[in-house]
Protein backbone atom coordinates (compact mmCIF):
# COMPACT_ATOMS: atom_id res chain seq x y z
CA UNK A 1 20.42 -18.01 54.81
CA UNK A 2 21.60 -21.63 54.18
CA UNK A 3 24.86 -22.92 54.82
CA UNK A 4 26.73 -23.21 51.75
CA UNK A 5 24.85 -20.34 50.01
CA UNK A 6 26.14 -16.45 49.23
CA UNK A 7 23.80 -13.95 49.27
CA UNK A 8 23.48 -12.20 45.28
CA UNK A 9 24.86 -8.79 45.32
CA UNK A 10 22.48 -6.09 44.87
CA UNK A 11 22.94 -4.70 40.90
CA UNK A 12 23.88 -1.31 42.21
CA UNK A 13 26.32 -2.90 44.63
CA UNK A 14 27.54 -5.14 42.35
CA UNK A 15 28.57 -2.50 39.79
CA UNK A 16 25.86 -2.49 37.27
CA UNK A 17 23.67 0.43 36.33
CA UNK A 18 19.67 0.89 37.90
CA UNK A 19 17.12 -0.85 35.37
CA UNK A 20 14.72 2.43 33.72
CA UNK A 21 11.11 1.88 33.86
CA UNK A 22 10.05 2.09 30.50
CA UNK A 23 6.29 2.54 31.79
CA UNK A 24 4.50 5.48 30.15
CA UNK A 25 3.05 7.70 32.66
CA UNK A 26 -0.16 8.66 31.79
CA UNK A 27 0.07 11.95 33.88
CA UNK A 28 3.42 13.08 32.57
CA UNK A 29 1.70 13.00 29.12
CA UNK A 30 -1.68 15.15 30.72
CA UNK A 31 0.39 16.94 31.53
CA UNK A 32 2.14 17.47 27.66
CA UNK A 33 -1.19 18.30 26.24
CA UNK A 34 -2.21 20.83 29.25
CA UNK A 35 1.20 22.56 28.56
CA UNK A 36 0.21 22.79 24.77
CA UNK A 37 -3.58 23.08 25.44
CA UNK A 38 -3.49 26.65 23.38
CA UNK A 39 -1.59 25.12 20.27
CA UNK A 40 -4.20 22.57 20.53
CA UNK A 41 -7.11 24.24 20.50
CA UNK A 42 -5.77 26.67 18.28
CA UNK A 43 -5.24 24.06 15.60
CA UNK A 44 -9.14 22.55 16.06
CA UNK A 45 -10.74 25.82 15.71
CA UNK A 46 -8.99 27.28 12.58
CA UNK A 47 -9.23 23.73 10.99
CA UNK A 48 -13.43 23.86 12.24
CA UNK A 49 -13.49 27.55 10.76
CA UNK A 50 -11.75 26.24 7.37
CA UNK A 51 -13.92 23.31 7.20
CA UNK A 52 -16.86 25.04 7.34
CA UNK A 53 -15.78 27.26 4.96
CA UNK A 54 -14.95 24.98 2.08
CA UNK A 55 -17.94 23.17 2.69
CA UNK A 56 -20.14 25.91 2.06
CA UNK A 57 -17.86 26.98 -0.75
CA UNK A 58 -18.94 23.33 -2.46
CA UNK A 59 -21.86 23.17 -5.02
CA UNK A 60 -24.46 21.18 -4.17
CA UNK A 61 -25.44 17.74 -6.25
CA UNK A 62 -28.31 16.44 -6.47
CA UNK A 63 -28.75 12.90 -8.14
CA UNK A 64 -32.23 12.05 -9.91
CA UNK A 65 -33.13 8.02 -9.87
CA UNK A 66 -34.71 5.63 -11.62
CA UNK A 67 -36.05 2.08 -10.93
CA UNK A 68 -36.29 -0.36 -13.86
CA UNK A 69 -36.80 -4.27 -14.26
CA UNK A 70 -36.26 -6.60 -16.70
CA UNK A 71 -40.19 -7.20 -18.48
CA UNK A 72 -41.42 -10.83 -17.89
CA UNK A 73 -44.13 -10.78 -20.97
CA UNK A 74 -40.82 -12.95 -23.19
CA UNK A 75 -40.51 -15.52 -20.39
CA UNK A 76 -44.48 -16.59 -21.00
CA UNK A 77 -44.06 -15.91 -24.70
CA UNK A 78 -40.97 -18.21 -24.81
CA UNK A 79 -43.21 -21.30 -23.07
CA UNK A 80 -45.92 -20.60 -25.67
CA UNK A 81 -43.71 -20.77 -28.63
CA UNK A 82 -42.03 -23.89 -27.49
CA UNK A 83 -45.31 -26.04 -26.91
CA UNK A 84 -46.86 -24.53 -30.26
CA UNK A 85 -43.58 -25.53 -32.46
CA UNK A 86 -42.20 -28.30 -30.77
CA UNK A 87 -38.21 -28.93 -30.38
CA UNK A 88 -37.66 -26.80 -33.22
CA UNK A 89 -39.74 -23.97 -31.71
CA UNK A 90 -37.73 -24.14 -28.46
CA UNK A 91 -34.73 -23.55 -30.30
CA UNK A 92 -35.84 -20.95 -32.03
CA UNK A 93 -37.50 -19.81 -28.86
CA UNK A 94 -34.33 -20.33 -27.07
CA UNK A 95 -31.85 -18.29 -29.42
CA UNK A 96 -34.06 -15.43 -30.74
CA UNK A 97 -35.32 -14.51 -27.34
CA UNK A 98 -39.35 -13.38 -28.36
CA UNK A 99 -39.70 -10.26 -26.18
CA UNK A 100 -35.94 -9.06 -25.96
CA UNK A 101 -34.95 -11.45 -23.19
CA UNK A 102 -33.64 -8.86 -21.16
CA UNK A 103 -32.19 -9.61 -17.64
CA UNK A 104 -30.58 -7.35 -15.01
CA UNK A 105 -26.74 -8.57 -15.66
CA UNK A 106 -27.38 -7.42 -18.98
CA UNK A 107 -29.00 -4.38 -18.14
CA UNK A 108 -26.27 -3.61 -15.70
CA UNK A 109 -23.80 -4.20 -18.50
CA UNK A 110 -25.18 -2.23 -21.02
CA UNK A 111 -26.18 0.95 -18.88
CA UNK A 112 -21.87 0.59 -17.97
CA UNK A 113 -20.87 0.43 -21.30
CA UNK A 114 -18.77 2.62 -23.34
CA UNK A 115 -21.55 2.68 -26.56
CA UNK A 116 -24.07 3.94 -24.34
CA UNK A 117 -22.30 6.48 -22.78
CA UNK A 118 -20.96 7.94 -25.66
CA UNK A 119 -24.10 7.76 -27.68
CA UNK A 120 -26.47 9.79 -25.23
CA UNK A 121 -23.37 12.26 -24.96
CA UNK A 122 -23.18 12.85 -28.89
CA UNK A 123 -27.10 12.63 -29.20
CA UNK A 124 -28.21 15.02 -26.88
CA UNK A 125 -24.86 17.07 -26.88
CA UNK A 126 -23.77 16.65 -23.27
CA UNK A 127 -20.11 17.64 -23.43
CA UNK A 128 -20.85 21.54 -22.41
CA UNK A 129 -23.65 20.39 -19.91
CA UNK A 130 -20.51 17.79 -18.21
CA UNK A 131 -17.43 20.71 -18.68
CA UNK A 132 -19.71 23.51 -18.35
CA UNK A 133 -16.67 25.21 -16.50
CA UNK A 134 -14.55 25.08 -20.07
CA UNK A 135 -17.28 25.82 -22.23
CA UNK A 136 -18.11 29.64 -22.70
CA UNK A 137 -21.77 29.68 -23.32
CA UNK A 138 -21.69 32.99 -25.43
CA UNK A 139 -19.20 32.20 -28.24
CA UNK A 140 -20.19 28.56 -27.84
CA UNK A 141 -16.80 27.50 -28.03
CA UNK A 142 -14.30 25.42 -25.71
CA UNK A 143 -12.26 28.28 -23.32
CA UNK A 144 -9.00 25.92 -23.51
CA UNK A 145 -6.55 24.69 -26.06
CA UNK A 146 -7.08 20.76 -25.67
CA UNK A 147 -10.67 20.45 -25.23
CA UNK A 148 -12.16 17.78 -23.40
CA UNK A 149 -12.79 14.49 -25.28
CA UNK A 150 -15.68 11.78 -25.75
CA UNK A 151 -13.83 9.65 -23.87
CA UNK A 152 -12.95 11.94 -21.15
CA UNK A 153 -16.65 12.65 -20.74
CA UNK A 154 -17.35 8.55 -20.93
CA UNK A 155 -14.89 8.46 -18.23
CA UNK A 156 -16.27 11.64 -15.91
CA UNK A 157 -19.97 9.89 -16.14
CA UNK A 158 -18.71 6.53 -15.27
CA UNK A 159 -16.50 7.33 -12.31
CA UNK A 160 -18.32 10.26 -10.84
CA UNK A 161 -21.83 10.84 -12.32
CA UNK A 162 -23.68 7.39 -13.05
CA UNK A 163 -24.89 5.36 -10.27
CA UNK A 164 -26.03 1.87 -11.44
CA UNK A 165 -27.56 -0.27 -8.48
CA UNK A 166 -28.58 -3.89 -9.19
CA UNK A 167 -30.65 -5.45 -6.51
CA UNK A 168 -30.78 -9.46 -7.24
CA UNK A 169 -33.58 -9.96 -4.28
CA UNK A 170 -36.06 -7.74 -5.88
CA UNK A 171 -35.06 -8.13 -9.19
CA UNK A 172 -34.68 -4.60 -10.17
CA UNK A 173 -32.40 -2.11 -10.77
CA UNK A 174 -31.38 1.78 -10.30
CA UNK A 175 -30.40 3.82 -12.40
CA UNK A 176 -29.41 7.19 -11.10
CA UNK A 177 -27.25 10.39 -12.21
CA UNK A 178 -26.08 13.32 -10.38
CA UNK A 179 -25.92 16.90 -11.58
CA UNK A 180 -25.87 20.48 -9.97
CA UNK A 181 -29.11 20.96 -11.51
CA UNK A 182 -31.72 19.12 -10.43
CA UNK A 183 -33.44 18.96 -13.80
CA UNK A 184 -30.38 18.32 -15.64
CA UNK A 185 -30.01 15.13 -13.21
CA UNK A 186 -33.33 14.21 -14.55
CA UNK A 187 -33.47 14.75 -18.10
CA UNK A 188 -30.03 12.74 -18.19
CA UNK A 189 -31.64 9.89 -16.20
CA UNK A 190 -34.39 9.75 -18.91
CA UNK A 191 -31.60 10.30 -21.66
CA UNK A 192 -30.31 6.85 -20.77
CA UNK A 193 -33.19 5.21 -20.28
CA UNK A 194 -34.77 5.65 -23.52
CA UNK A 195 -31.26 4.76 -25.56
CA UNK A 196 -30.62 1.78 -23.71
CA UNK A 197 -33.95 0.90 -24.39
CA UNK A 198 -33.21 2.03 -28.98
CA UNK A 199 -30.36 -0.24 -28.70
CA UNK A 200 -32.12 -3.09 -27.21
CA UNK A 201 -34.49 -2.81 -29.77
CA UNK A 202 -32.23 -1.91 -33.02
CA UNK A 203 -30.65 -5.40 -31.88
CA UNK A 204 -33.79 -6.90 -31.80
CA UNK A 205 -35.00 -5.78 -34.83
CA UNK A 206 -31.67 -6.33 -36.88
CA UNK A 207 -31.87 -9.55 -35.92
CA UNK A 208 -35.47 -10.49 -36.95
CA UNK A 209 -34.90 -8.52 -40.56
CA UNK A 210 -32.36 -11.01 -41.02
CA UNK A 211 -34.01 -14.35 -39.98
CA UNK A 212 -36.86 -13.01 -41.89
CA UNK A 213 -34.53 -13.04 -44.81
CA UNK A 214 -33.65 -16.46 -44.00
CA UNK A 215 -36.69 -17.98 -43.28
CA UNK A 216 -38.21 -16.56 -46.51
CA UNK A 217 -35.38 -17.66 -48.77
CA UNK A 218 -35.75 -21.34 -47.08
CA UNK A 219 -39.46 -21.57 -48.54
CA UNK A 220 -38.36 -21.01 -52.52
CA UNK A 221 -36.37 -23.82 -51.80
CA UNK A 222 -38.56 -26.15 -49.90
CA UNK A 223 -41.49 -28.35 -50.57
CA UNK A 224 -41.77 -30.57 -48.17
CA UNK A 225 -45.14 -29.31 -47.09
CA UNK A 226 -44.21 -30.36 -43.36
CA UNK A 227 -41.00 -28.43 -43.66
CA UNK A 228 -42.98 -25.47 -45.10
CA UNK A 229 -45.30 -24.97 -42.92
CA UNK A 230 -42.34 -25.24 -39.71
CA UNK A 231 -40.74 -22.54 -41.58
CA UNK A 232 -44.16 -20.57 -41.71
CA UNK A 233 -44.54 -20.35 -38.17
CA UNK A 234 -41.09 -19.32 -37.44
CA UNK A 235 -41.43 -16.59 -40.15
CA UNK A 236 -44.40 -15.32 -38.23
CA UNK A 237 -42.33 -15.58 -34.98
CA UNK A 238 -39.82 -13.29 -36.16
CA UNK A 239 -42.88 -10.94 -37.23
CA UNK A 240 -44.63 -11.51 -33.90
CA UNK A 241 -41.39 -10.63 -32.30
CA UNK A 242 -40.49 -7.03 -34.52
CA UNK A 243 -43.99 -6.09 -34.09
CA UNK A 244 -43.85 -6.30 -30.23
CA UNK A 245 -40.25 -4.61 -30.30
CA UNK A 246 -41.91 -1.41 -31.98
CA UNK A 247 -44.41 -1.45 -29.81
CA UNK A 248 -43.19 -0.73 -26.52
CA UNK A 249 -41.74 2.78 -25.46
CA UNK A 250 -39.11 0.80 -23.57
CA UNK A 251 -38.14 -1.95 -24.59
CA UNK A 252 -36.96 -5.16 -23.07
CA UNK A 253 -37.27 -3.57 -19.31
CA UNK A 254 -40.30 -1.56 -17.63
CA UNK A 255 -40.44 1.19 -15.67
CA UNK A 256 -41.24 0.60 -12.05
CA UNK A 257 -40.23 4.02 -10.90
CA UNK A 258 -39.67 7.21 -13.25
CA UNK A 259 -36.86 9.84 -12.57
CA UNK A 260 -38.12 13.25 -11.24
CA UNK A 261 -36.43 16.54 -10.56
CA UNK A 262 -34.70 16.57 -6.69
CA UNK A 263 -36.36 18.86 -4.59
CA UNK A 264 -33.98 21.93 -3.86
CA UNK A 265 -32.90 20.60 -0.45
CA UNK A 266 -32.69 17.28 -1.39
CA UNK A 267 -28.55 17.20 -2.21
CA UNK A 268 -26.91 14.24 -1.31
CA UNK A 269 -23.59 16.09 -2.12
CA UNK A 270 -21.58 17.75 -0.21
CA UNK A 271 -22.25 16.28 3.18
CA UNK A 272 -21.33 19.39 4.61
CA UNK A 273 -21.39 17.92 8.68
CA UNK A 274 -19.65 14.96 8.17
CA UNK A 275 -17.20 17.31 6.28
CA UNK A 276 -16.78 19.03 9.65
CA UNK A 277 -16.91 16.50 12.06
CA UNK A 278 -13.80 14.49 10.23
CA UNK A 279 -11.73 17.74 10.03
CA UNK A 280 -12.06 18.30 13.20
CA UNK A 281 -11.28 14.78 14.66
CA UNK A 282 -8.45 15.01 12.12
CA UNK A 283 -7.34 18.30 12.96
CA UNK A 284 -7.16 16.86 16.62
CA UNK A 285 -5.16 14.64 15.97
CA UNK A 286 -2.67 16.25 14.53
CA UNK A 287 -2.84 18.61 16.79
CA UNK A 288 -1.93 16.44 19.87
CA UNK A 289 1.20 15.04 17.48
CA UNK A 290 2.21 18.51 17.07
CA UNK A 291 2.20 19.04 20.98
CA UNK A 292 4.27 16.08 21.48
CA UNK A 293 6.81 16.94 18.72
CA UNK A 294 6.69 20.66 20.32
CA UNK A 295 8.06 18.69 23.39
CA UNK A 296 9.96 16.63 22.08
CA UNK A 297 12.08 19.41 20.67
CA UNK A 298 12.64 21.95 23.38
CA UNK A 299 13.22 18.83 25.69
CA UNK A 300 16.20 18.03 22.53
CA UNK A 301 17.56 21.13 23.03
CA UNK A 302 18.12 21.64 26.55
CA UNK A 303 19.05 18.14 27.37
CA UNK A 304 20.85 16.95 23.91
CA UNK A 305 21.95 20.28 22.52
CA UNK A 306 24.53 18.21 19.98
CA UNK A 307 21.82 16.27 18.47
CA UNK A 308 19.44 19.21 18.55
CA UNK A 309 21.91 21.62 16.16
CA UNK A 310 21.54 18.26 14.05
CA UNK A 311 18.16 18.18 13.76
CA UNK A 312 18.41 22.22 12.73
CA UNK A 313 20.97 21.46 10.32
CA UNK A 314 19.13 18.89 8.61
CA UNK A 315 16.69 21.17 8.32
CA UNK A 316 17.87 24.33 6.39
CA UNK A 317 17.50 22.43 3.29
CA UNK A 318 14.08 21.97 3.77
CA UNK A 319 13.71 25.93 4.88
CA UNK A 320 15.38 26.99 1.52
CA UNK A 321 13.14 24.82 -0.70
């Protein structure tokens, strides 16, 4: 030691209390979950046994699917119009849309929206097929007092049925719809199709009906022969254009891959092992939290027995609710 210097006292010897390792020791805590092992295990299995259960207690889905694209014939028909008719044409190339214009945002849209929906619902009378479990088949009548509504079917299809799955790369879209009946999926897949492809075309065709008007009432009062014979060709446009709309079974998109009826072991719902698998990590889980609380409590009460009749006190409450 150097001259001059004292020697620290020791913490002990100078009064002060040890310093507690507040390291976790990983055996101590083995040793927790060996003590509990049969509460553990205990826990897994019944939660395994219930999962299992359930699952096969869940009706299987299956979901039917269709691809669709936007038809390219308008994009071609649109060029042709413009060089035939000039600027004029191209505006009335650009605005009218020969073909339908159709595109997969809009598609997307459309198969989302609220008309749709509720149309194919009230056309082909879909509210017993969606709350089959409220609607008693033999008095054909609803089994509750507050029946379900269009909108609560809108909302069931939307949220939990209809599958709409744009893919920008390939330019083409999915359309898809899930049911515990396989053919049900299927019929409801075409349902949509073919009245998102009506609406398309009652737009279409309202639309041309009233140019046509136009067009027709812009001849009695024009003379210019010029002028008259610019308003000819668009008047043949629009005809050009209604006459295509009625002649295509879907209109505005094709059909690059029809909906068919799921095989019978083709569900893709309930997922019956993953089911399992996550109950039984879960049910782990909460098992080793259990052990530790377990511990934590019997440790209370032979070491703390004050704060222990606490914890019971607080409680009773709980015990009488």
């Amino acid at each position: 030691m150097e001259p001059g210097r004292t020697q620290a006292a020791h913490p002990v010897e100078a009064g002060y209390p040890p310093v507690e390792e507040d390291e976790i020791n990983l055996l101590d805590l083995f040793m927790v979950l060996l003590k509990h092992k049969m509460l553990i295990i205990g826990v897994v299995f019944f939660a395994g046994v219930a999962a299992v259960v359930v699952s096969l207690m869940l009706t299987n889905i299956y979901r039917s699917e269709a691809t669709i694209a936007p038809r390219e014939e308008e994009k071609s028909a649109s060029s042709s119009l413009t060089s035939a008719l000039g600027g004029l044409g191209g505006m009335v190339a650009g605005q009218l849309g020969l073909g339908g214009g159709g595109s997969l945002e809009k598609l997307e849209v459309m198969l989302k929206s609220r008309n749709l929906t509720i149309r194919v619902i009230e056309k082909h009378e879909l509210m017993p097929v969606l709350f089959a479990d409220l609607w008693d088949k033999e008095k054909k009548r609803w089994d509750t007092d507050e029946p379900p509504t269009l909108q609560d079917g809108y909302k069931l299809i939307i949220e939990n049925l209809l599958t709409v799955s744009p893919d920008s790369d390939k330019g083409t879209l999915k359309v898809g719809f899930d049911h515990e009946k396989p053919e049900t999926a299927k019929k409801i897949v075409d349902y949509y199709l073919t009245e998102l492809s009506e609406i398309l075309r009652e737009e279409v065709l309202r639309d041309a009906a009233e140019n046509r008007r136009f067009f027709e009432a812009q001849l009695v009062r024009t003379s210019d022969p010029l002028l008259r014979e610019k308003i000819y060709n668009m008047l043949a446009t629009e005809i050009e254009k209604e006459t295509f709309a009625r002649a295509q079974k879907y209109y505005s998109f094709v059909v690059l891959d029809p909906p068919i009826s799921p095989d019978i072991d083709k569900k893709v719902k309930p997922k019956r092992s993953l089911i399992c698998i996550l109950s039984v990590f879960v049910a782990f889980f909460l098992a080793v939290f259990l052990a530790f609380l377990v511990e934590y409590v019997g440790r209370l009460k032979t070491d703390d027995p004050e704060r222990y009749q606490q914890l019971v006190q607080g409680l009773k409450p709980w015990k009488r609710g």
